[in-house]
C-alpha atoms as a PDB file:
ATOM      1  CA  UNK A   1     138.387 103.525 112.364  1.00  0.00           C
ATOM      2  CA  UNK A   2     135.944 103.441 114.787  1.00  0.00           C
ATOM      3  CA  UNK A   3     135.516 107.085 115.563  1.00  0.00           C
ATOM      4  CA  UNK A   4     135.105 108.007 111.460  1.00  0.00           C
ATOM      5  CA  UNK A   5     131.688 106.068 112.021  1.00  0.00           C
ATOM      6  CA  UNK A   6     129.439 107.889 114.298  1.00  0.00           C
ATOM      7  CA  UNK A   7     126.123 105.882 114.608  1.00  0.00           C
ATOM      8  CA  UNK A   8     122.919 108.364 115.363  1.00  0.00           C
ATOM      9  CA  UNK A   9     121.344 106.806 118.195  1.00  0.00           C
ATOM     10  CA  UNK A  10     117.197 107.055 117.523  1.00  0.00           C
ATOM     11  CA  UNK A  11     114.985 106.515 120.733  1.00  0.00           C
ATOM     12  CA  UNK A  12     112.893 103.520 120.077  1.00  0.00           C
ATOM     13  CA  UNK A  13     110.072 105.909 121.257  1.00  0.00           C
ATOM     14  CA  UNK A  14     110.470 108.560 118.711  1.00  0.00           C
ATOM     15  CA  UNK A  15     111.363 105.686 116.148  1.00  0.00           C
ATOM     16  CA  UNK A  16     107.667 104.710 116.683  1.00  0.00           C
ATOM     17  CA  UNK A  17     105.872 108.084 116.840  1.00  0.00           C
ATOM     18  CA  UNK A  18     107.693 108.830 113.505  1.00  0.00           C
ATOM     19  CA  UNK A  19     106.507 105.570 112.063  1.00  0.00           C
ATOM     20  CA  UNK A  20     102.460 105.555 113.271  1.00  0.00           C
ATOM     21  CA  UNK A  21     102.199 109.146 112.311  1.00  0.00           C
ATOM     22  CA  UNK A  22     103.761 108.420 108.995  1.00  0.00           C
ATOM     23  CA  UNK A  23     100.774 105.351 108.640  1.00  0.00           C
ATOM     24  CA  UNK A  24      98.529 107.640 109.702  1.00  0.00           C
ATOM     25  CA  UNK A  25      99.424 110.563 107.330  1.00  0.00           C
ATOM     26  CA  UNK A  26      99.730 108.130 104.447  1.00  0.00           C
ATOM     27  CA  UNK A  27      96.365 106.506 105.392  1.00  0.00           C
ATOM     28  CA  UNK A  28      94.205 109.502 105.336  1.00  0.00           C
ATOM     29  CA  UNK A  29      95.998 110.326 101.790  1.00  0.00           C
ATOM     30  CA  UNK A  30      94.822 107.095 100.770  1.00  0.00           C
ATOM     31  CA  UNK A  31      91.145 107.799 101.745  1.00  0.00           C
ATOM     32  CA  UNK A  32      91.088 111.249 100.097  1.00  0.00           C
ATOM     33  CA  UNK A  33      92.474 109.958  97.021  1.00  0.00           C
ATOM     34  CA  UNK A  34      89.686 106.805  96.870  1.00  0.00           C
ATOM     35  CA  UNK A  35      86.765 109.236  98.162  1.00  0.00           C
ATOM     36  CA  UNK A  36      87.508 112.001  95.349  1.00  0.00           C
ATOM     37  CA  UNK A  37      87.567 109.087  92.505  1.00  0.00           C
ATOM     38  CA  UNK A  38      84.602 108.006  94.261  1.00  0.00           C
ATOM     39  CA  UNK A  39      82.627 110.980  94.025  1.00  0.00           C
ATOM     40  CA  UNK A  40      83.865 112.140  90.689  1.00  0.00           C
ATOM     41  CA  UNK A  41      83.049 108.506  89.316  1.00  0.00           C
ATOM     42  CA  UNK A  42      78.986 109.225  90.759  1.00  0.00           C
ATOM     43  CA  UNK A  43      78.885 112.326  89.746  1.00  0.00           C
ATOM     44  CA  UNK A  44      79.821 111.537  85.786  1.00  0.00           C
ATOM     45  CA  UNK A  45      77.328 108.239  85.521  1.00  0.00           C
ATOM     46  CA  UNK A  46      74.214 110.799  87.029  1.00  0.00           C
ATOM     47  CA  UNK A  47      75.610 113.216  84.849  1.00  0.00           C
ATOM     48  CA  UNK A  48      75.748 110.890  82.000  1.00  0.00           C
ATOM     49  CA  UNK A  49      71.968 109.360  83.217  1.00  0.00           C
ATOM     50  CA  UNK A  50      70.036 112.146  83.170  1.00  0.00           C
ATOM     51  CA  UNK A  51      71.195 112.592  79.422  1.00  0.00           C
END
């Protein structure tokens, strides 16, 4: 039974790398998404000001 399971060993190393650049990745999405509401939000209330 024992050889039907084959656990994939992950190096605790690589396990990490994987899981900062996936933070990273998914914090700079973040920041795009919030800066391009941001700026679409500012540029509809001058639009809507100087009318």
């Amino acid at each position: 039974m024992k050889r039907l399971v084959h656990a994939r060993k992950v190096n605790l190393a690589t396990l990490l790398t994987g899981l900062v650049s996936a933070s990273v990745i998914f914090t700079i999405v973040i920041m795009l998404i919030s800066s391009y509401q941001s700026e679409k939000n500012s540029l509809t209330q001058t639009y809507l000001d100087l009318n």
